[in-house]
Each structure stands twice: as structure tokens, then as C-alpha cells.
N, C-alpha and C. Protein backbone atom coordinates (compact mmCIF):
# COMPACT_ATOMS: atom_id res chain seq x y z
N UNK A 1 22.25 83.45 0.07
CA UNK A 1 23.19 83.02 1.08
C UNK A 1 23.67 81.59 0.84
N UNK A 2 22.83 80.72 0.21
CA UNK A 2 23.32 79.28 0.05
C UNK A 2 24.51 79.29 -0.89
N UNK A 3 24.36 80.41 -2.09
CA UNK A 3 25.01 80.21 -3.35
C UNK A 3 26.51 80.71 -2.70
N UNK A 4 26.28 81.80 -1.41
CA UNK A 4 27.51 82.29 -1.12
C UNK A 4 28.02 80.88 -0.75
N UNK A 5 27.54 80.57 0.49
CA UNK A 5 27.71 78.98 1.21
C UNK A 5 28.86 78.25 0.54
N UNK A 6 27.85 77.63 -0.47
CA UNK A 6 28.66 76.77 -1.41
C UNK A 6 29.64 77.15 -1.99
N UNK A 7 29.93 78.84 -3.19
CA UNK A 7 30.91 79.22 -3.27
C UNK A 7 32.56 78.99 -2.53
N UNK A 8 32.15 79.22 -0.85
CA UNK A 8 33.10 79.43 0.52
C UNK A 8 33.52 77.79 0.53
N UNK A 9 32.22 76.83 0.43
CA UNK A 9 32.90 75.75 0.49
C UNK A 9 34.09 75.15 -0.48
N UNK A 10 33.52 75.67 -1.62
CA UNK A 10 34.09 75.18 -2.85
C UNK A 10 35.69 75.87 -2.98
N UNK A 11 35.78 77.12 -2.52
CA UNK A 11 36.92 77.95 -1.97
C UNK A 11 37.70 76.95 -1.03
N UNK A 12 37.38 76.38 0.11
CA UNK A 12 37.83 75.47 1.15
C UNK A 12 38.62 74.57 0.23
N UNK A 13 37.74 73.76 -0.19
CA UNK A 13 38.05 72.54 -1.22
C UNK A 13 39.22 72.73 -2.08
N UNK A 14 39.38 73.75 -2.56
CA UNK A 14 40.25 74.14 -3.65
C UNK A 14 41.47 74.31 -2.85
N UNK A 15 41.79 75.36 -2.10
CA UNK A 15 42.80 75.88 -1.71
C UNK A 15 43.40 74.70 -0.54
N UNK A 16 43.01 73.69 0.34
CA UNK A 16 43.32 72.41 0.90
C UNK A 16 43.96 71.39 -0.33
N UNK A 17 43.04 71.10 -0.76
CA UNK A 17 43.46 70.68 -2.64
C UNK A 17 45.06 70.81 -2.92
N UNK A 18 45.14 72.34 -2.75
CA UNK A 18 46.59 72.78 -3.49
C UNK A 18 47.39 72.44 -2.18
N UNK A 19 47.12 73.05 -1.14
CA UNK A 19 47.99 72.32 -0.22
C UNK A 19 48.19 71.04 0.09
N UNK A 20 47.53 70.78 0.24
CA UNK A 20 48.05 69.00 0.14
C UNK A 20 48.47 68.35 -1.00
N UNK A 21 47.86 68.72 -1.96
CA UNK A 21 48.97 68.09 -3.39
C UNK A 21 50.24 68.83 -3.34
N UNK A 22 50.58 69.72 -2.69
CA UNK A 22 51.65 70.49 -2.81
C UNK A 22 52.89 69.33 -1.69
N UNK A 23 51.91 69.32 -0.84
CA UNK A 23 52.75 68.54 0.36
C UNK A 23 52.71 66.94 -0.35
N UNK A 24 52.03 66.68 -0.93
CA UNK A 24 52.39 64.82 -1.28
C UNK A 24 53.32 65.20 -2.06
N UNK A 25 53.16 65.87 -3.29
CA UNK A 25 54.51 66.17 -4.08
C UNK A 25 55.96 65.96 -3.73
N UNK A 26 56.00 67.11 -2.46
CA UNK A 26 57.32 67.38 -1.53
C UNK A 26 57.74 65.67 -0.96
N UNK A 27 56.56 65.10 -0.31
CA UNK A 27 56.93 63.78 0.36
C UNK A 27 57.45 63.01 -0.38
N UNK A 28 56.31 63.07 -1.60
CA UNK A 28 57.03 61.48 -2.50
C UNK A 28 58.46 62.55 -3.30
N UNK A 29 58.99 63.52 -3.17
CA UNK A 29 60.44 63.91 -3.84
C UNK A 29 59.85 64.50 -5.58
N UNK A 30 58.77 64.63 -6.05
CA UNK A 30 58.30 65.12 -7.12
C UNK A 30 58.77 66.85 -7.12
N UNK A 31 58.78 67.14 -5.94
CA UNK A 31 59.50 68.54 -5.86
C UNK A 31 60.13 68.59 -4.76
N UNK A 32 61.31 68.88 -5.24
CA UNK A 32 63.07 68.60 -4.22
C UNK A 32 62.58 70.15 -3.66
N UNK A 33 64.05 69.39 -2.62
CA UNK A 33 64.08 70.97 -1.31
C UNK A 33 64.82 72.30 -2.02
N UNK A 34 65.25 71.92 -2.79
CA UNK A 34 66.07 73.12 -3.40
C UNK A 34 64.47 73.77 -4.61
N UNK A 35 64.10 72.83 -5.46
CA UNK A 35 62.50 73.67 -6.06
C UNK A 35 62.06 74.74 -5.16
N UNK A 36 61.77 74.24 -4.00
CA UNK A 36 61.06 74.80 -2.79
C UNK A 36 61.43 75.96 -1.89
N UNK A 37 62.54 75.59 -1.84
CA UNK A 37 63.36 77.16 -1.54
C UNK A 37 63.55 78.05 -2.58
N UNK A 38 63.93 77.48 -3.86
CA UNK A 38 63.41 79.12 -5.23
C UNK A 38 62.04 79.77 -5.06
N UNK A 39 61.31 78.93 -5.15
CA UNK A 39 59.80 79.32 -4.76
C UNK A 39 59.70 79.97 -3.68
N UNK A 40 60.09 79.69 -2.47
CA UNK A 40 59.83 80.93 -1.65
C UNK A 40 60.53 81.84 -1.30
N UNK A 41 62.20 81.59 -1.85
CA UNK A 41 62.91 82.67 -2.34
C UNK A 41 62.59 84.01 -3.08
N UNK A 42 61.96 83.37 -3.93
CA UNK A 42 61.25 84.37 -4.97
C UNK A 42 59.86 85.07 -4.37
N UNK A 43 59.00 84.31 -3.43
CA UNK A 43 58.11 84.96 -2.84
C UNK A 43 58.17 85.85 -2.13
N UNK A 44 59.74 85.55 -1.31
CA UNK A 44 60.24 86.54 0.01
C UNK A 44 60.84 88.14 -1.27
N UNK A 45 61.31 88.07 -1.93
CA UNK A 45 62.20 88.49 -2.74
C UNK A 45 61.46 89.48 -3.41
N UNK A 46 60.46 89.06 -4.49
CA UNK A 46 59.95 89.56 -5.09
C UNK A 46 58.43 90.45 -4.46
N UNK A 47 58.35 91.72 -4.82
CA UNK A 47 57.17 92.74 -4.50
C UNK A 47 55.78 92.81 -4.46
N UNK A 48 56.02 92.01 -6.04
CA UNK A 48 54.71 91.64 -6.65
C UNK A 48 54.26 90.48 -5.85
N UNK A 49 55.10 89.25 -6.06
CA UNK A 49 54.67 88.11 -5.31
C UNK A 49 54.31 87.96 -3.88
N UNK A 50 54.66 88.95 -3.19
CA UNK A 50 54.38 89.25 -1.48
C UNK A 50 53.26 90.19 -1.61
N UNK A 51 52.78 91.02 -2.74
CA UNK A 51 51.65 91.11 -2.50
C UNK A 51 50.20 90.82 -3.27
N UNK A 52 50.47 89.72 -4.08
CA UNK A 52 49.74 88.80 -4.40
C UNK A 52 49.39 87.81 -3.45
N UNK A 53 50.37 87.48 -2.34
CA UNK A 53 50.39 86.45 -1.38
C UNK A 53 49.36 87.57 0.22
N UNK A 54 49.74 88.98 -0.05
CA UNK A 54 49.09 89.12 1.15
C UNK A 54 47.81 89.61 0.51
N UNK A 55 47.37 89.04 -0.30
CA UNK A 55 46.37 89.54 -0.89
C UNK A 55 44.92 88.28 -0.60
N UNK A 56 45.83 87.26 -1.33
CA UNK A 56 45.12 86.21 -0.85
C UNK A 56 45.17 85.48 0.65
N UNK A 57 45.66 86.16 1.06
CA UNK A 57 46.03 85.45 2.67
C UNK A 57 44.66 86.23 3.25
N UNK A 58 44.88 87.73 2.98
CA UNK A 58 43.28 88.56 3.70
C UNK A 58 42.24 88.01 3.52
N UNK A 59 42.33 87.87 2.03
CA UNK A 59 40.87 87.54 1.22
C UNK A 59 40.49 86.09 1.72
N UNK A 60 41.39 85.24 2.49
CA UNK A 60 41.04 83.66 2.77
C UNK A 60 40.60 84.30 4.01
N UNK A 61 41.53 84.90 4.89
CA UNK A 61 40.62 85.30 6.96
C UNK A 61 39.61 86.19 6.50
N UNK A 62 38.99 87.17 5.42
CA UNK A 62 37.61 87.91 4.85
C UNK A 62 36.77 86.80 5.09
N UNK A 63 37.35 85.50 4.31
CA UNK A 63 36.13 84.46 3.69
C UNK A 63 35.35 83.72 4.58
N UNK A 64 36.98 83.68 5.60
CA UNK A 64 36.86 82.29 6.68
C UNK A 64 35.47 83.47 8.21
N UNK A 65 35.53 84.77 7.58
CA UNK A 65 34.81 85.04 8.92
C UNK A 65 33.60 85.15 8.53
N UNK A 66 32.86 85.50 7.22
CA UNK A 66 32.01 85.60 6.77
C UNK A 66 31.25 84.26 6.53
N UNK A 67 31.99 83.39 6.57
CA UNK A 67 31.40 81.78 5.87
C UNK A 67 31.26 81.15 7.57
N UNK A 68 31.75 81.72 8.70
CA UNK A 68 31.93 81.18 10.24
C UNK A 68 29.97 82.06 10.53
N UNK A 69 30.15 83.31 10.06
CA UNK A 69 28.99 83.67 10.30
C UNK A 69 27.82 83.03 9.92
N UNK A 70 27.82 83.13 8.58
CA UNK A 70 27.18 82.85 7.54
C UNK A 70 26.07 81.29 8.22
N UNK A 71 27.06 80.48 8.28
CA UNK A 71 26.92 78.81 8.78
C UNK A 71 26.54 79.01 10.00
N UNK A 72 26.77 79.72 10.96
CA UNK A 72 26.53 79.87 12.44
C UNK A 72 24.76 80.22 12.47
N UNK A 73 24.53 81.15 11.49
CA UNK A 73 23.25 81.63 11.30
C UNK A 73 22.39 80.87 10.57
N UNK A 74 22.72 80.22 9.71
CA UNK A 74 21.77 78.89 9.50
C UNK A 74 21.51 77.60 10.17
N UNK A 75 22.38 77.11 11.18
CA UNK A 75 22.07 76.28 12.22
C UNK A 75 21.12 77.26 13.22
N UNK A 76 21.60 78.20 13.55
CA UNK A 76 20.42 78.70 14.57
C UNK A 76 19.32 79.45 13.84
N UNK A 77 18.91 79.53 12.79
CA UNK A 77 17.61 79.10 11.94
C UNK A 77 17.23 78.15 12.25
N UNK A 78 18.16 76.92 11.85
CA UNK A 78 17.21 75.34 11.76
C UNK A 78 17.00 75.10 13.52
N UNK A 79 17.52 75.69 14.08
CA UNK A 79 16.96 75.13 15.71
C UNK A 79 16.38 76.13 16.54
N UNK A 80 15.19 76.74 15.37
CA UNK A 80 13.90 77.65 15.48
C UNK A 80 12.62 77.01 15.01
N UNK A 81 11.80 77.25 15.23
CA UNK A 81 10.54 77.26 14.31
C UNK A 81 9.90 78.73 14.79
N UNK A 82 9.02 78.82 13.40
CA UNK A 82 8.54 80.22 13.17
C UNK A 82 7.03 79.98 13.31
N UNK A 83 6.13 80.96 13.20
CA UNK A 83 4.94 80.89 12.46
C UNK A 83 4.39 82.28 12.61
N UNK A 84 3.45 83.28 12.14
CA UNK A 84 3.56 84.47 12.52
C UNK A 84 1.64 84.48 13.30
N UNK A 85 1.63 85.35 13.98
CA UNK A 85 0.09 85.48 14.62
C UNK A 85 -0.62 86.79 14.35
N UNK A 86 -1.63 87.34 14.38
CA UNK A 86 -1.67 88.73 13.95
C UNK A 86 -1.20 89.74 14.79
N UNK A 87 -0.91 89.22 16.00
CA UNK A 87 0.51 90.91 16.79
C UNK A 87 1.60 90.17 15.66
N UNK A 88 2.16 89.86 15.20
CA UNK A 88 3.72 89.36 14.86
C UNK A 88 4.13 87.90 14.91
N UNK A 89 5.09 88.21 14.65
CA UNK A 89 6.08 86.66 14.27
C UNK A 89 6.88 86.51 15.72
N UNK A 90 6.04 84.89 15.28
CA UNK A 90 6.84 84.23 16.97
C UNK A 90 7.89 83.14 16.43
N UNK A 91 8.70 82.77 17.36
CA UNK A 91 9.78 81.93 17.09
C UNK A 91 10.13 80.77 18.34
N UNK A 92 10.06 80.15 18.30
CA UNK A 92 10.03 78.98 19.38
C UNK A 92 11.40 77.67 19.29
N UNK A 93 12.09 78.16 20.28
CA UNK A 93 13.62 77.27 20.00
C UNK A 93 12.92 76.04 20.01
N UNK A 94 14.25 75.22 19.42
CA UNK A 94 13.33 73.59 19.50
C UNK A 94 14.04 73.51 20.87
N UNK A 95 15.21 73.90 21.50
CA UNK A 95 15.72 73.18 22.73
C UNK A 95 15.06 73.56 23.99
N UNK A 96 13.98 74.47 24.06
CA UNK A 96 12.82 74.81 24.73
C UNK A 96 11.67 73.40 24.40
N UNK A 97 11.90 72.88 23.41
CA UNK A 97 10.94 71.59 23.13
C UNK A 97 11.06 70.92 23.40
N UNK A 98 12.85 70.32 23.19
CA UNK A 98 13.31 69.18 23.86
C UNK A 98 13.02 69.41 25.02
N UNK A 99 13.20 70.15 26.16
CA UNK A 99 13.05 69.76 27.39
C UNK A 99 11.74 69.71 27.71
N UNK A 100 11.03 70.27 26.97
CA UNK A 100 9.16 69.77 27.07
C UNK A 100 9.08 68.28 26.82
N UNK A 101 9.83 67.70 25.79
CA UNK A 101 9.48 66.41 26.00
C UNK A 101 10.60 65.06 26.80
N UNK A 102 11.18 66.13 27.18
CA UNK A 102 11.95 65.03 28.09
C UNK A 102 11.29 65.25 29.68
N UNK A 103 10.55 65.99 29.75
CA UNK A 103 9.23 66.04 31.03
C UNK A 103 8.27 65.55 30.85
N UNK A 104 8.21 65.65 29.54
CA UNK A 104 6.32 64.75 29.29
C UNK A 104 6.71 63.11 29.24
N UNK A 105 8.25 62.62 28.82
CA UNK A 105 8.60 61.14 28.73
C UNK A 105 8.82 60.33 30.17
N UNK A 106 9.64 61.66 31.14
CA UNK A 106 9.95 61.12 32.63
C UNK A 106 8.53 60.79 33.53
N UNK A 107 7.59 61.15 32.72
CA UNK A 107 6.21 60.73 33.54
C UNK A 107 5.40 59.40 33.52
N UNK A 108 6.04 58.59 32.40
CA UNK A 108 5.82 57.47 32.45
C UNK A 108 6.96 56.57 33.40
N UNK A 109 6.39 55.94 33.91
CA UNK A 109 6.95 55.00 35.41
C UNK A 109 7.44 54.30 34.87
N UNK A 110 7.85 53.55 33.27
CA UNK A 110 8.64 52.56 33.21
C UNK A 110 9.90 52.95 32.88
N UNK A 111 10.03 54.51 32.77
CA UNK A 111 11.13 54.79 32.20
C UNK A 111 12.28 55.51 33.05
N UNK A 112 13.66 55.20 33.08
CA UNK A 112 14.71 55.79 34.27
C UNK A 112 15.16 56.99 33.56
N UNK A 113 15.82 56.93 32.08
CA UNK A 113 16.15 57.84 31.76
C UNK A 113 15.76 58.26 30.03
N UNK A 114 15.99 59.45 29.69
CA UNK A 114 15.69 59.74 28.62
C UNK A 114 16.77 60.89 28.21
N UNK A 115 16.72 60.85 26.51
CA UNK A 115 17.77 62.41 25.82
C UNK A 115 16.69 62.33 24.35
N UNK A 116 16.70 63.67 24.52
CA UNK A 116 15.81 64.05 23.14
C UNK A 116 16.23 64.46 22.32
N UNK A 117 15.99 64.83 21.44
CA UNK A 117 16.73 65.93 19.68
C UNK A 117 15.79 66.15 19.23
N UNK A 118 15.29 67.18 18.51
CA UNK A 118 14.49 67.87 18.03
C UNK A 118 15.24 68.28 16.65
N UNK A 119 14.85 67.82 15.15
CA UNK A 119 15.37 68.66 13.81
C UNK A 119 14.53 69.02 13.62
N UNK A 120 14.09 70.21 12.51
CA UNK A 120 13.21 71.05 11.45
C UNK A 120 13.72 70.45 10.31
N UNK A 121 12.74 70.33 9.65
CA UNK A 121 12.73 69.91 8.16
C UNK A 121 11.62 70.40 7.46
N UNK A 122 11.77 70.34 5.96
CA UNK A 122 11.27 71.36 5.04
C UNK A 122 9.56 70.37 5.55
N UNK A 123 9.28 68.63 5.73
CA UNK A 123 7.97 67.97 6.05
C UNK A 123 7.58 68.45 7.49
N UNK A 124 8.64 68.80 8.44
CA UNK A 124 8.01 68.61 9.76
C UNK A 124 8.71 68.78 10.47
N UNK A 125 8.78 68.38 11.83
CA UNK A 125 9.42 68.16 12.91
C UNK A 125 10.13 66.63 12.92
N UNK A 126 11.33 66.17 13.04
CA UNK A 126 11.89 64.96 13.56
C UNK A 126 11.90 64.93 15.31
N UNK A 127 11.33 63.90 16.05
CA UNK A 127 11.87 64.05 17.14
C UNK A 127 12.41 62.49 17.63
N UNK A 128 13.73 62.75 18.28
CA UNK A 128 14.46 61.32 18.30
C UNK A 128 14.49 61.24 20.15
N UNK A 129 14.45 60.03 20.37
CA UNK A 129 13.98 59.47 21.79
C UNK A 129 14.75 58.67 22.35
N UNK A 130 15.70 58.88 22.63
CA UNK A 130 16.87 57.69 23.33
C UNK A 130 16.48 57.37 24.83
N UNK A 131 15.98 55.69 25.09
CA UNK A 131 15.54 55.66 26.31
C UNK A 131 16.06 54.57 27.22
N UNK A 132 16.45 54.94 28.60
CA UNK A 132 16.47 53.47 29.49
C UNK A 132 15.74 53.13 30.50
N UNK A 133 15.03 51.95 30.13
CA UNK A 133 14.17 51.56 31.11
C UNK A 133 14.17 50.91 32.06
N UNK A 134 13.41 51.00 32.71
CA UNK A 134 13.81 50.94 34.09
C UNK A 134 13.13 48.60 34.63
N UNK A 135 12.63 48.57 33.36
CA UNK A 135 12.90 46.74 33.80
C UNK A 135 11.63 46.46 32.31
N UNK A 136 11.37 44.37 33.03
CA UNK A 136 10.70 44.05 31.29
C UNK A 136 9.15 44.65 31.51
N UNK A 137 8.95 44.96 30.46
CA UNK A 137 7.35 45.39 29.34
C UNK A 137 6.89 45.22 28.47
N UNK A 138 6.17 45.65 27.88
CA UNK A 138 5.57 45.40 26.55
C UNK A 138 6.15 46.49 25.07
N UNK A 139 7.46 46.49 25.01
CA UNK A 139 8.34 47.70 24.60
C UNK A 139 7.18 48.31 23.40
N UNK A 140 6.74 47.20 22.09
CA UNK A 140 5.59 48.45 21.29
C UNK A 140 4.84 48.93 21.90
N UNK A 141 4.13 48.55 22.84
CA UNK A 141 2.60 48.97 23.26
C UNK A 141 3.18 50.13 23.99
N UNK A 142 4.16 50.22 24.68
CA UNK A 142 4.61 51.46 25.64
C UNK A 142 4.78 52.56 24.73
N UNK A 143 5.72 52.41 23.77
CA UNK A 143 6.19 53.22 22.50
C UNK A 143 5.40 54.07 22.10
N UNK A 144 4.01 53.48 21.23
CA UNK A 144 3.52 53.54 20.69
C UNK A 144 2.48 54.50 21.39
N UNK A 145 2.05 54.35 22.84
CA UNK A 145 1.66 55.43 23.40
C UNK A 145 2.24 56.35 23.73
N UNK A 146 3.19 56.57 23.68
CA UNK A 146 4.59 57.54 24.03
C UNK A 146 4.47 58.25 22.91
N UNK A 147 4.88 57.37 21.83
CA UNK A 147 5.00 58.66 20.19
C UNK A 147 3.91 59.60 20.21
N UNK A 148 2.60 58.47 20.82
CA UNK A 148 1.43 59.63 20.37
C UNK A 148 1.43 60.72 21.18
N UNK A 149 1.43 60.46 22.61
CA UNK A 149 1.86 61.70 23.29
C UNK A 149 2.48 62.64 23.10
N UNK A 150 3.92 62.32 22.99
CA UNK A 150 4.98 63.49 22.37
C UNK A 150 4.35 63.97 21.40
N UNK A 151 3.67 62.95 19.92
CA UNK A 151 3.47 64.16 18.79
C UNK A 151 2.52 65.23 19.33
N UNK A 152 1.53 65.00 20.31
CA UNK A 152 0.01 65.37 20.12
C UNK A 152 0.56 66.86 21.38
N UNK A 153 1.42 66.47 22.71
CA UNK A 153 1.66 67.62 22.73
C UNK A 153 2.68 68.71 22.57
N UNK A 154 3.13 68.14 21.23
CA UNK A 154 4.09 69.14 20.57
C UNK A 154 3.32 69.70 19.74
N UNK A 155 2.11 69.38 19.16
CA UNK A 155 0.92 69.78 18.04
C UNK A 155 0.24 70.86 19.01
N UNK A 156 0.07 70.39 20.22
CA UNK A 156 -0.85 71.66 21.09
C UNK A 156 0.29 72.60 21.72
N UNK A 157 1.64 72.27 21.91
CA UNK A 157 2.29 73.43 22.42
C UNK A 157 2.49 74.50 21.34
N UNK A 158 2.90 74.51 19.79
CA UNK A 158 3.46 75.00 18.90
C UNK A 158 2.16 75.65 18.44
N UNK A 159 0.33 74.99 18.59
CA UNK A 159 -0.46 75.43 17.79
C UNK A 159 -0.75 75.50 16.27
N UNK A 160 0.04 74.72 15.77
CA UNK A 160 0.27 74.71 14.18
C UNK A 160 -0.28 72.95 13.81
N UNK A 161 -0.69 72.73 12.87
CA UNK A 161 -0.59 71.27 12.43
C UNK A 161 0.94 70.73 11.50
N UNK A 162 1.66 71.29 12.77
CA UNK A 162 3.27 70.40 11.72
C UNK A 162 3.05 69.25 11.65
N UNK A 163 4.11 68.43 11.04
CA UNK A 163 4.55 67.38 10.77
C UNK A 163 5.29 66.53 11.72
N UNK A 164 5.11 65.67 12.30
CA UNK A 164 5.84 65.23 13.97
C UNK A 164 5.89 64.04 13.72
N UNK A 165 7.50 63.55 13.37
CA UNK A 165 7.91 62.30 13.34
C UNK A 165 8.75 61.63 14.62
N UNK A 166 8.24 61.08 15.80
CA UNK A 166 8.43 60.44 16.56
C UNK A 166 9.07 59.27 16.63
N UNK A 167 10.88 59.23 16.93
CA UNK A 167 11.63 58.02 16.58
C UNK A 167 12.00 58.00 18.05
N UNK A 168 11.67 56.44 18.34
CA UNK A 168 11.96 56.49 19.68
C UNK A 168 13.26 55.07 19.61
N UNK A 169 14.05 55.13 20.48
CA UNK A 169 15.30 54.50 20.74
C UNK A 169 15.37 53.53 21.55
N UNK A 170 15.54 52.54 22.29
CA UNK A 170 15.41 51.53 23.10
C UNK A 170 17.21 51.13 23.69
N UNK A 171 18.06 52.00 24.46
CA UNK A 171 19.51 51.92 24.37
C UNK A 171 20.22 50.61 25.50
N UNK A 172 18.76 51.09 26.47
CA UNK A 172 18.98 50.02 27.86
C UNK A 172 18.13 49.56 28.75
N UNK A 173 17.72 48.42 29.08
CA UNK A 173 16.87 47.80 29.91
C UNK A 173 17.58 47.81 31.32
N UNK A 174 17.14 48.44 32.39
CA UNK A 174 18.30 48.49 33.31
C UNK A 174 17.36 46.85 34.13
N UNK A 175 18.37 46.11 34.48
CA UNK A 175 18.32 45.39 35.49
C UNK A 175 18.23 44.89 36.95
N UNK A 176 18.67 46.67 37.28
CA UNK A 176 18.66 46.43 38.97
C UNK A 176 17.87 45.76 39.53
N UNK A 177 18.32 44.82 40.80
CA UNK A 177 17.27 44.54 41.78
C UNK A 177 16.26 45.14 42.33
N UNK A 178 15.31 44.97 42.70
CA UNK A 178 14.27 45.85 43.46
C UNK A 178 14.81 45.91 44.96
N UNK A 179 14.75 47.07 45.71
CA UNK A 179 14.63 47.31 47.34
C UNK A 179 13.95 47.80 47.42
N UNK A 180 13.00 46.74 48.42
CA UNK A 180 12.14 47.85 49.43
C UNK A 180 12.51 49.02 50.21
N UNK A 181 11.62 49.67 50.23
CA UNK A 181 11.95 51.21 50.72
C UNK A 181 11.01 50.95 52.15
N UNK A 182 12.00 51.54 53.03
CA UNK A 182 11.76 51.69 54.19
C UNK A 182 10.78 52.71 54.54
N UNK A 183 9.51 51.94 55.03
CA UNK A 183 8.02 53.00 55.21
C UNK A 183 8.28 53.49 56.87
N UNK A 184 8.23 54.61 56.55
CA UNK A 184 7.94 55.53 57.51
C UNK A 184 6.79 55.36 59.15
N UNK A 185 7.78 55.18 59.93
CA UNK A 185 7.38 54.35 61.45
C UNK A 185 7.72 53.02 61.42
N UNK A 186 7.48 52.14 60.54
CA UNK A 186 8.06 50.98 60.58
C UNK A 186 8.93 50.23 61.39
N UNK A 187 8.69 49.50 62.67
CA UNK A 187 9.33 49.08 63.13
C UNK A 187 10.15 47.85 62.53
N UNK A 188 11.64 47.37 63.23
CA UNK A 188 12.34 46.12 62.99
C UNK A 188 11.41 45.44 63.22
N UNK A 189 10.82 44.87 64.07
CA UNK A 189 9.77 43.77 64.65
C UNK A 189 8.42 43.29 63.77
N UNK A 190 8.25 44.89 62.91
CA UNK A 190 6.67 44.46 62.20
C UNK A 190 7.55 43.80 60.92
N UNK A 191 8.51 43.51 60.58
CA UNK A 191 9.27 43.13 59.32
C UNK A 191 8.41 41.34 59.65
N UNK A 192 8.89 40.73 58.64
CA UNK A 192 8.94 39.24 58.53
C UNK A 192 10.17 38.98 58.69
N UNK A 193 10.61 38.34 59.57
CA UNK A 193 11.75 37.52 60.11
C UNK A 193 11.51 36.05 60.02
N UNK A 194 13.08 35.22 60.06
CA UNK A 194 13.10 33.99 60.43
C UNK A 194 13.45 33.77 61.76
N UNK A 195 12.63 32.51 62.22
CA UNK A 195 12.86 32.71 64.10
C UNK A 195 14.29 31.83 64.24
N UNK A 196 14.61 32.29 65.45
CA UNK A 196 15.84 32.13 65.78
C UNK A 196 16.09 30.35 66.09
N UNK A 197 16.97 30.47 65.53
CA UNK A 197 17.38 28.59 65.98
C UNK A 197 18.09 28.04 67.19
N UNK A 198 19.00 29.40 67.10
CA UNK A 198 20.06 28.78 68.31
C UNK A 198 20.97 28.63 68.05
N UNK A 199 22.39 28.61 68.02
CA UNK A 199 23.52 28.28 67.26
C UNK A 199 24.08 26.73 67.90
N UNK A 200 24.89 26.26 66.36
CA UNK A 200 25.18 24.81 66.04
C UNK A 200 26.70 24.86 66.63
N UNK A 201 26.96 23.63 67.13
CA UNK A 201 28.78 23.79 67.32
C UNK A 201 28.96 23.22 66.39
């Protein structure tokens, strides 16, 4: 399937190739409007040439649906993992993972928001960590317990000893002010106030 792959690409390449050298030609005047009308004079005209032309016109929408498949089915390979058990072969989306670890990241309190990605690779797992936090810390020391987490329970959800590369992102320190949150019964009166002065003319 790769060798087809590449073939389809290399097909792409070529036939864009001719069209666009065909079209700079026309622009820079290397082939006048009158060239251009014999040429497809003769295409409209001639039997052979209209069906040499609908020949390759099929054979490009054949290529273009088979190479749409083709590619469609190797991305949703790579955003699988496999491993087989003795009932059978299991398969585990990674975007079932990502959201495992964008629940296991929202549990740490310093953090407001998070987005995950999950790749397969021939070593392991990549997992990428884009985060905003929610004010200042100790950004390695937090990290660094974070990566281990994510790897350790992506190692116990999957059951396998993959490869778990943990890249974590640092995008925004949010700044907001703090508000107190209004506790429940709380009167105006039990607050701390300043006492009243009296007004000045």
C-alpha cells in the first residue's frame, strides 16, 4: 500500500507539473493564444485525441478515489493502537486517550485549562500537553509530576510497556484576580467592614 501511496503521489506531482508549466508558458507568451486553440482544436476534432483525453481524465478520478481511500485508512491506523490478548485483537483509539488524559491533567488545582494529542510511532506513544495555568508555581516541579502521571497511567490503561513520551506546553499563566466566594449563610455584618465616618462637606 505505501508503494501504491507514493506511486499516486508521484502521479499528483507530475500531472500539476504539466499544468502549471503549461500555464507559466501561456502567461509569460512562450505559447500564443492561437498555439492553444490548434491544440484544443485538434483535441475537440480529433477521435483518437478525445479518447486518449477521456481516458486519462477516468484514470486521474480512478486514482484520486483510491489514493482518498487509501490515505484515509492509514491515518485511522495511526490513531489506533493494537495489541492482541488470547480472546483476540483489541484496538484502542488514541482519542479515547486523549480525553483520559485531559481528566487525569484537570485534577491538578494549578491548572485552568488543558488540550492533548496523542501520535503512534514505530518507539512509542508521543503525548503533547498544551496548558494554562491558573497563577505563579514551581512550573518544573509541577511538570515533572504531571509527565509521570500521564506516562504511568497511560502504561496501566493500555497494559502494554509502550513507549510514552510526555511533552508538556506552558501557553498561559492566567492572571486573574482572586474573589472570594460567598460562603453559604454568611451574613453582610459577619464580613470585615470599615466603620463609618460620617460624611465631609
Amino acid at each position: 500500500m505505501r508503494l501504491f501511496t507514493r506511486i499516486s503521489v508521484l502521479f499528483y506531482v507530475l500531472v500539476l507539473s504539466v499544468l502549471c508549466g503549461t500555464v507559466g508558458l501561456f502567461v509569460t507568451h512562450i505559447i500564443s493564444l492561437n498555439d492553444l486553440y490548434r491544440i484544443l482544436e485538434i483535441a475537440y476534432h480529433d477521435t483518437d485525441a478525445r479518447t486518449i483525453l477521456g481516458l486519462v481524465s477516468a484514470g486521474i478520478i480512478l486514482l484520486s478515489f483510491l489514493s482518498a481511500r487509501i490515505i484515509y485508512g492509514s491515518y485511522q491506523k495511526e490513531r489506533t493502537i493494537a495489541f492482541d490478548n488470547p480472546s483476540g485483537r483489541v484496538t484502542v483509539s488514541l482519542s479515547a486517550l486523549e480525553d483520559m488524559v485531559r481528566r487525569v491533567v484537570l485534577r491538578v488545582p494549578d491548572i485552568k485549562e488543558v488540550k492533548s494529542g496523542i501520535i503512534a510511532t514505530k518507539k512509542g506513544l508521543e503525548v503533547e500537553i498544551r496548558l494554562i495555568l491558573k497563577g505563579d508555581m514551581h512550573i518544573p516541579e509541577m511538570t515533572a509530576s504531571l509527565q509521570e502521571t500521564v506516562k504511568n497511567k497511560i502504561q496501566d490503561t493500555i497494559g502494554i510497556e509502550e513507549s510514552v513520551v510526555v511533552k508538556v506546553h506552558v501557553i498561559k499563566i492566567s492572571t486573574e484576580e482572586y474573589k472570594p466566594k460567598k460562603v453559604k449563610g454568611e451574613q453582610p455584618e459577619d464580613r470585615q467592614t470599615l466603620p463609618f465616618q460620617g460624611y465631609r462637606a
